[in-house]
Each structure stands twice: as structure tokens, then as C-alpha cells.
C-alpha atoms as a PDB file:
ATOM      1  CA  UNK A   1     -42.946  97.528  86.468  1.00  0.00           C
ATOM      2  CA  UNK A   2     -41.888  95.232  89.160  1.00  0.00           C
ATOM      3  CA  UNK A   3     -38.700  95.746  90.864  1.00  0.00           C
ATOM      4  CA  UNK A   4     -36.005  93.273  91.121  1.00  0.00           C
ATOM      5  CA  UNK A   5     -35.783  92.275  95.010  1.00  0.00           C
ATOM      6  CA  UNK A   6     -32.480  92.320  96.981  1.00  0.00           C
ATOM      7  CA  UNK A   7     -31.382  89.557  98.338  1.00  0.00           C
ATOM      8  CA  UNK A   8     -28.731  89.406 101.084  1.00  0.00           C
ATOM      9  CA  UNK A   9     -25.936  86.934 102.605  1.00  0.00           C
ATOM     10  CA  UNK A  10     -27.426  85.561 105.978  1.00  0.00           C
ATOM     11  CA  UNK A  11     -26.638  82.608 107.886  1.00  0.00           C
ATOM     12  CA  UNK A  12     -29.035  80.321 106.542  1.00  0.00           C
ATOM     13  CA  UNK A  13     -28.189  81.682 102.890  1.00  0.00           C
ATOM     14  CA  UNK A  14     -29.521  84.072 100.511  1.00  0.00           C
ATOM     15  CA  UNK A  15     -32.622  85.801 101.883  1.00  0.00           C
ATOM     16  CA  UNK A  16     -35.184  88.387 100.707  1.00  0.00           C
ATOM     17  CA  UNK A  17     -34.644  91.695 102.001  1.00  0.00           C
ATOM     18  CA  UNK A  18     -37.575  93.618  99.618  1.00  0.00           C
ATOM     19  CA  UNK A  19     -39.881  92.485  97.638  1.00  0.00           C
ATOM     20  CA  UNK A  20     -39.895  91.726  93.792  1.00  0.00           C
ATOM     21  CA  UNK A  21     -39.132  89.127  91.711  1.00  0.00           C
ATOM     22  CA  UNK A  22     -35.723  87.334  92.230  1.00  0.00           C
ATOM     23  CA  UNK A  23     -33.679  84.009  90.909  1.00  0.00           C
ATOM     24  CA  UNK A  24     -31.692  82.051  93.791  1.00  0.00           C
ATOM     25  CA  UNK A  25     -30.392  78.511  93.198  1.00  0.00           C
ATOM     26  CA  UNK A  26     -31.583  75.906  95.311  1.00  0.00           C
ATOM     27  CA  UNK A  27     -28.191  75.458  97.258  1.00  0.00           C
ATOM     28  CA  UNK A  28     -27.407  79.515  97.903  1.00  0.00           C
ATOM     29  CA  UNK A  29     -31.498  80.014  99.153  1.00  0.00           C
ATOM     30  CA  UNK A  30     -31.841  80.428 102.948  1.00  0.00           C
ATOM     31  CA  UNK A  31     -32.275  77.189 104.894  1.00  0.00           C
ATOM     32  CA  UNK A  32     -33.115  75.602 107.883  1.00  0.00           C
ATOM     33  CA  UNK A  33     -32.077  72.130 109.971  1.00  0.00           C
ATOM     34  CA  UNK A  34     -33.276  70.134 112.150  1.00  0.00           C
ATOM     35  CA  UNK A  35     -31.644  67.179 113.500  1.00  0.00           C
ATOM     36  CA  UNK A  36     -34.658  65.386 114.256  1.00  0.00           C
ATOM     37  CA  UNK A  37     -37.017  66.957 111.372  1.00  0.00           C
ATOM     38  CA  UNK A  38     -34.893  67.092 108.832  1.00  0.00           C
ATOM     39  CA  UNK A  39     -33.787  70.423 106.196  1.00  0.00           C
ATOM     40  CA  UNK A  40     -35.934  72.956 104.471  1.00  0.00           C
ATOM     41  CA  UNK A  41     -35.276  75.467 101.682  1.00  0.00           C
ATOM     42  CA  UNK A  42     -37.708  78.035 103.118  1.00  0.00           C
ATOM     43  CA  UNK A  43     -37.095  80.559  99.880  1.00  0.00           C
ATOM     44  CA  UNK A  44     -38.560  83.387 101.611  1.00  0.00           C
ATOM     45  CA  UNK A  45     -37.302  85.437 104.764  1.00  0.00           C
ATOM     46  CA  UNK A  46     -38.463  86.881 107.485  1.00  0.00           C
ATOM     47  CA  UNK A  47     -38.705  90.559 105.571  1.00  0.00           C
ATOM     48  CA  UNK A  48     -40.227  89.687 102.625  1.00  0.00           C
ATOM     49  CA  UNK A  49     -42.748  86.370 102.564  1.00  0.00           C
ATOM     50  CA  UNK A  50     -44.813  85.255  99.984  1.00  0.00           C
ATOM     51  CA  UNK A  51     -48.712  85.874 100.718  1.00  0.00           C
ATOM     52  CA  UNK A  52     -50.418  83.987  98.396  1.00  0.00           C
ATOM     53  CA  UNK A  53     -48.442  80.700  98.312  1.00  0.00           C
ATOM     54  CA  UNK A  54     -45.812  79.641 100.633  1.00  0.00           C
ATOM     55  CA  UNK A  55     -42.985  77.328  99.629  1.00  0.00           C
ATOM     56  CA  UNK A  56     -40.804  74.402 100.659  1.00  0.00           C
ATOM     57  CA  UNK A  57     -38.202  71.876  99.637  1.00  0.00           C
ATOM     58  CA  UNK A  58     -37.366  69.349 102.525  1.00  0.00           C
ATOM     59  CA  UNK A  59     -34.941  66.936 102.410  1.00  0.00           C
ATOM     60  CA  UNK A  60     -35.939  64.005 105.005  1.00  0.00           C
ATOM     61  CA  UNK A  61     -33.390  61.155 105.769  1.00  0.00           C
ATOM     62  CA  UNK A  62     -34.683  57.792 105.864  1.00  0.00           C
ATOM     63  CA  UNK A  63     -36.472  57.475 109.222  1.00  0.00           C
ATOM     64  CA  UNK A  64     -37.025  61.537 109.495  1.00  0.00           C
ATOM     65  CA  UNK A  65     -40.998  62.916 109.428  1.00  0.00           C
ATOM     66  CA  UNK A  66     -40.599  66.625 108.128  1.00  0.00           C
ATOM     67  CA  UNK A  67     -43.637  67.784 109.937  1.00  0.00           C
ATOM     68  CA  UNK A  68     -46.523  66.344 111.923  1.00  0.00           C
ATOM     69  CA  UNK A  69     -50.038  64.715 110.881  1.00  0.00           C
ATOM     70  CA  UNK A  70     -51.972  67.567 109.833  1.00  0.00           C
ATOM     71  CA  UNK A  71     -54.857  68.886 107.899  1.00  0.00           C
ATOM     72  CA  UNK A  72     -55.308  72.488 107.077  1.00  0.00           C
ATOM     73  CA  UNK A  73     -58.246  74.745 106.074  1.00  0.00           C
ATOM     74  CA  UNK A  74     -55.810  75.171 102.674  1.00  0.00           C
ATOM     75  CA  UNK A  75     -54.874  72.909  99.674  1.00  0.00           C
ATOM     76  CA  UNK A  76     -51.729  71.763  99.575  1.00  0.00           C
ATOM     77  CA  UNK A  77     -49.442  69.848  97.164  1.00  0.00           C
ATOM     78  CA  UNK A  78     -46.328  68.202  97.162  1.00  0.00           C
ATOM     79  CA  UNK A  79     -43.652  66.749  94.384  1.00  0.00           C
ATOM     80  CA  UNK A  80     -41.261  63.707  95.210  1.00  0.00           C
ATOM     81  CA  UNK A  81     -37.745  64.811  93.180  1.00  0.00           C
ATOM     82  CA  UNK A  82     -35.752  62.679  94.120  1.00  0.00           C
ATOM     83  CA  UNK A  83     -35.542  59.554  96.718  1.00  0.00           C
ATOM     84  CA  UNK A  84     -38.452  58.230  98.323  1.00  0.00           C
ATOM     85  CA  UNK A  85     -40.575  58.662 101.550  1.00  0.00           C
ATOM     86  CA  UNK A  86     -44.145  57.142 102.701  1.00  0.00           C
ATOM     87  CA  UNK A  87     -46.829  59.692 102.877  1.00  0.00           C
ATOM     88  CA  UNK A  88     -49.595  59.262 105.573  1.00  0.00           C
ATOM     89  CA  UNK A  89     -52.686  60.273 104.486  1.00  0.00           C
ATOM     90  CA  UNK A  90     -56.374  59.974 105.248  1.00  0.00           C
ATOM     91  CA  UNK A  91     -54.847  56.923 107.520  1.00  0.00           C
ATOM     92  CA  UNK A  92     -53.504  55.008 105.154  1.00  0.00           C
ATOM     93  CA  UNK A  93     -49.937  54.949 103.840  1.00  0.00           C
ATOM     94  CA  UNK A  94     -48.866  54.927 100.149  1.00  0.00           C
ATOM     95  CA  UNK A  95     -44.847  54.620  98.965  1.00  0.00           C
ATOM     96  CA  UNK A  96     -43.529  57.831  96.759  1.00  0.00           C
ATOM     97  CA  UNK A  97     -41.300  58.029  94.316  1.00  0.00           C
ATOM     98  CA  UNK A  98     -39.693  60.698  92.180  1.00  0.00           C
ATOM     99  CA  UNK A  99     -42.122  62.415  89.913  1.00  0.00           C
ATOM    100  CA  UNK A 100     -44.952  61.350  92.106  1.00  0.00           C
ATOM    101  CA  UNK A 101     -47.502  64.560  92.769  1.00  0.00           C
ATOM    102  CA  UNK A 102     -49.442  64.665  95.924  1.00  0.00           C
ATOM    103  CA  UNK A 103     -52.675  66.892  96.056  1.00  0.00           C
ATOM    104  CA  UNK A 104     -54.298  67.511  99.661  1.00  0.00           C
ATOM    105  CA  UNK A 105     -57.486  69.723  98.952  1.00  0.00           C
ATOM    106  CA  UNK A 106     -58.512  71.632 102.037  1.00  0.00           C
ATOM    107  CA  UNK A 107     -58.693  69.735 105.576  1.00  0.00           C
ATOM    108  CA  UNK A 108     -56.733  66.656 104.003  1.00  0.00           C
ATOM    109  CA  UNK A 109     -54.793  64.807 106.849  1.00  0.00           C
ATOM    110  CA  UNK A 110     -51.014  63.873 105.988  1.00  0.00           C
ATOM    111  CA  UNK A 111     -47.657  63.464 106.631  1.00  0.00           C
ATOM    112  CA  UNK A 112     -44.518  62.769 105.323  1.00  0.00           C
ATOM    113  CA  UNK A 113     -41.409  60.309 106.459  1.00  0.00           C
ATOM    114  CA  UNK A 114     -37.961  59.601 104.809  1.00  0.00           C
ATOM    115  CA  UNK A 115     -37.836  56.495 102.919  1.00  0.00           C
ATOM    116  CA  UNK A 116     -35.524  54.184 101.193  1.00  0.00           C
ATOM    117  CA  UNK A 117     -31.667  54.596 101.494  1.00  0.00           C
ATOM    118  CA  UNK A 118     -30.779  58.369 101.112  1.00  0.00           C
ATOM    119  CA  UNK A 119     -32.241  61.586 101.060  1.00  0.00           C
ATOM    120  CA  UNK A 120     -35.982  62.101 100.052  1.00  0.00           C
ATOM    121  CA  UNK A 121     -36.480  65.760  98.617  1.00  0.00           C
ATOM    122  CA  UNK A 122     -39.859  67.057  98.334  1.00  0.00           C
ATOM    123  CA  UNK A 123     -40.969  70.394  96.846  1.00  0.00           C
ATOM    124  CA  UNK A 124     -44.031  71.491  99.059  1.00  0.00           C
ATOM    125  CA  UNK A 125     -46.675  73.955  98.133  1.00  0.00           C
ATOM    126  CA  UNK A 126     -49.839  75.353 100.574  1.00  0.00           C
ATOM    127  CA  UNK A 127     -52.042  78.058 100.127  1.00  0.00           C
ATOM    128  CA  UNK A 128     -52.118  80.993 102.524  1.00  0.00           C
ATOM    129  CA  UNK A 129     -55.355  82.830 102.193  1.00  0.00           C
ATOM    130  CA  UNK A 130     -57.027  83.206 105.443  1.00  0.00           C
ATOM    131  CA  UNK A 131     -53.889  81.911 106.887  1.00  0.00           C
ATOM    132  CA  UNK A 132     -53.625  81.557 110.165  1.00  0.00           C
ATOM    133  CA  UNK A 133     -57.222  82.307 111.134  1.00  0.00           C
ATOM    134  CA  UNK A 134     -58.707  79.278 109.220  1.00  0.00           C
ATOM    135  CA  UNK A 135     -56.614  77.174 110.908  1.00  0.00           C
ATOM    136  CA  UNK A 136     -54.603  73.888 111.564  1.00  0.00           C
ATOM    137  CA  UNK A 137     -55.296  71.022 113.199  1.00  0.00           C
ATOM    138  CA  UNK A 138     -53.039  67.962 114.293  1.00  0.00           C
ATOM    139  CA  UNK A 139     -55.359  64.724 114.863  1.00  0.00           C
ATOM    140  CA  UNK A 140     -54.258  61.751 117.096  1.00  0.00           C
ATOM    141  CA  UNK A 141     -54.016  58.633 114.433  1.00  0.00           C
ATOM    142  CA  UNK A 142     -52.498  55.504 115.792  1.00  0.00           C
ATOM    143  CA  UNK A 143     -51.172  55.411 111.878  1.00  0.00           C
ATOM    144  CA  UNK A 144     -49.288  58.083 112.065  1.00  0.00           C
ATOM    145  CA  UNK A 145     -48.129  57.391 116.012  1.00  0.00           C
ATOM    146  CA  UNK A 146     -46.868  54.305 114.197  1.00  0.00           C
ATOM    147  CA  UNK A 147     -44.830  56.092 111.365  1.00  0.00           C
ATOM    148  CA  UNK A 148     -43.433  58.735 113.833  1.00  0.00           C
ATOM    149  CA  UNK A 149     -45.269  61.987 112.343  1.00  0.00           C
ATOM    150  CA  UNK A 150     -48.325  61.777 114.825  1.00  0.00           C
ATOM    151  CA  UNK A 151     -49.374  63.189 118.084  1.00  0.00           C
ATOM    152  CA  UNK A 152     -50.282  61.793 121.393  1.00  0.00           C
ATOM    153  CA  UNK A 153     -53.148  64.335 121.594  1.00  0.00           C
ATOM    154  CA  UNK A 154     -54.807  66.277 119.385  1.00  0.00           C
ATOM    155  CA  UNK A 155     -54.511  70.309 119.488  1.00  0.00           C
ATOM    156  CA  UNK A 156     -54.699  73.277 116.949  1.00  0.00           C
ATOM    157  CA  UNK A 157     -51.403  74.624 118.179  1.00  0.00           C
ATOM    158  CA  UNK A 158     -48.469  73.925 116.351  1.00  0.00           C
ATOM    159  CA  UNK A 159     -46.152  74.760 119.307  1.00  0.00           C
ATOM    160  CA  UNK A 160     -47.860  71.641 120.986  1.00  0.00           C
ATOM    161  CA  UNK A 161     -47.348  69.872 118.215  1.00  0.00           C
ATOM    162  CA  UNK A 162     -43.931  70.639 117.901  1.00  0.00           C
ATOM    163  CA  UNK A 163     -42.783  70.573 121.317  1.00  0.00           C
ATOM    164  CA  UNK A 164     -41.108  68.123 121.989  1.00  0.00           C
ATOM    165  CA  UNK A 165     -38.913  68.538 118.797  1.00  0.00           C
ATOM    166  CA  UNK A 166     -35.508  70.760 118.735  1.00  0.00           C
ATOM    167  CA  UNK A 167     -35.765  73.973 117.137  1.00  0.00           C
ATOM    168  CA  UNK A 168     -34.846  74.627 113.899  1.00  0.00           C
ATOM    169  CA  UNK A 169     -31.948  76.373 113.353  1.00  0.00           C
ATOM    170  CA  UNK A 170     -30.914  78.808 110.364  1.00  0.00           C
ATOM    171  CA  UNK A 171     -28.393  76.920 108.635  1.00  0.00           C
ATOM    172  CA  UNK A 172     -27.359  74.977 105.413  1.00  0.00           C
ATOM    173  CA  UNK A 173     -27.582  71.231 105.694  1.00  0.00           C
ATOM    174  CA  UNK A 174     -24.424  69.337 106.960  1.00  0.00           C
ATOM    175  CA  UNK A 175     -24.387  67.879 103.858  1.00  0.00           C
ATOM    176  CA  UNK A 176     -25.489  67.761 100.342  1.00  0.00           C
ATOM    177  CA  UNK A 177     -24.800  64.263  99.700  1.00  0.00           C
ATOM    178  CA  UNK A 178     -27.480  61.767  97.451  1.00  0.00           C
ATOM    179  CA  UNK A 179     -28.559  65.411  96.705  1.00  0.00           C
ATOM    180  CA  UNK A 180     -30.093  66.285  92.986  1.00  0.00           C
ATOM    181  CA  UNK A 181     -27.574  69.865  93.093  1.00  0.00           C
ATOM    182  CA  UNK A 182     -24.494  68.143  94.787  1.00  0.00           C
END
């Protein structure tokens, strides 16, 4: 039988302390912000993560890229629920919408950007076996330069990637307007 996990009141909101299953609500799960990369429900926390499948729901503003240009040795797939954002991928761009599914099989090169006039949220989904080992890489694509989600070089280190990018910061959004659970 599979215990029920405990979750606990931290500053990004309701965390994970052991492991089991559990039921959170979108709103009360533990978050992080980032005023240039936007919000993400991260579900998990730092005690307890998932090690099969790891889990996100960003919420991009128009403008915002969640993350950089990437491709990863693991699929990953992604579901528009509400607003819309521009995916980069393969170097071309295609418009989403809600309801539309994205599926990156393994070493699949994308990114995402807020689109339209509110909030984009995305429920993201990447497999984790052989994770990190098999790796990540962020390519240089003048696409992607163009869109904001690329890199001037490219490098295997996400701390390169990221550097020149705020932290992210435990934290609810500062708002949940043009959200689906405001």
C-alpha cells in the first residue's frame, strides 16, 4: 500500500515533504517567478521529486520565453490550456492555441514564447531516465535569437544558458489574472 505523502506550507506553496501519492490544487502547489522568464508550478520539491517524469505548468506573458532553445536526449510534451504562445521548433515557428499538444521525441529543438494578449499557460512534461547524464544541449539558431529564447553560443550547460537571466525565486505569481483558476 502506498502511503499518502505530506505536504507542507513553504514559501513558494505546498511542497512534498515524503513521498506518496498526494492531491494539491494548481494555485496552493509550490511555485516559482521569474521576472524575465516568467512562473512555474514546479509540483514537486526539493525532498521528494518525481524520477520518472518531471512536471511543469508555466505561465508566460506575452513577450516572455519560459526557457531557452533546447533539445534533450528525452521526449518531451507540452499542452497549450489556455492563451497562446509561438513555439520554436526544428527552426521554424508555429502559433498555439488552447488544446494544442506538442510532442518533441528525443533531441527535438524548441522553445516557447508568450503570445497574444494575456497569459499563455502550458502544462509541460519530459522524461527523466538517464537524466542528467544523457544530456542537454542549447544550439545557436538565428530563429530563436530572433524570438528571444536562443543563445549567442552554443553550450551543454544550462548555467550558461541561463546566465544572464535573474534567478528564480520561490514564490506565487504576482498575480493570477487571465488565469484558468482565478
Amino acid at each position: 500500500m502506498v502511503a499518502e505523502a505530506r505536504l507542507e506550507q513553504q514559501n513558494g506553496g505546498l511542497t512534498p515533504l515524503t513521498d506518496g501519492w498526494f492531491v494539491v490544487g494548481v494555485p496552493e502547489a509550490v511555485w516559482v517567478t521569474n521576472e524575465v522568464l516568467g512562473d512555474a508550478c514546479v509540483i514537486e520539491g526539493d525532498d521528494v521529486s518525481f524520477p520518472d517524469l518531471g512536471y511543469t505548468i508555466a505561465v508566460l506573458q506575452p513577450g516572455q520565453a519560459g526557457g531557452r532553445y533546447h533539445r534533450e536526449a528525452n521526449q518531451e510534451n507540452f499542452l497549450v490550456l489556455a492563451g497562446e504562445c509561438l513555439l520554436v521548433v526544428e527552426g521554424v515557428e508555429r502559433h498555439l492555441k488552447p488544446w494544442d499538444f506538442v510532442h518533441c521525441p528525443p533531441n527535438t529543438e524548441h522553445g516557447f514564447v508568450g503570445a497574444g494578449d494575456g497569459p499563455c499557460v502550458i502544462f509541460m512534461v519530459g522524461a527523466r531516465q538517464g537524466w542528467p547524464e544523457k544530456g542537454i544541449v542549447y544550439p545557436r539558431s538565428e530563429l530563436a535569437l530572433h524570438h528571444g529564447v536562443g543563445v549567442e553560443e552554443e553550450t551543454r550547460m544550462p548555467a550558461e544558458a541561463y546566465a544572464p537571466f535573474p534567478k528564480w525565486q520561490s514564490g506565487r505569481p504576482s498575480s493570477w489574472a487571465g488565469l484558468p483558476w482565478e
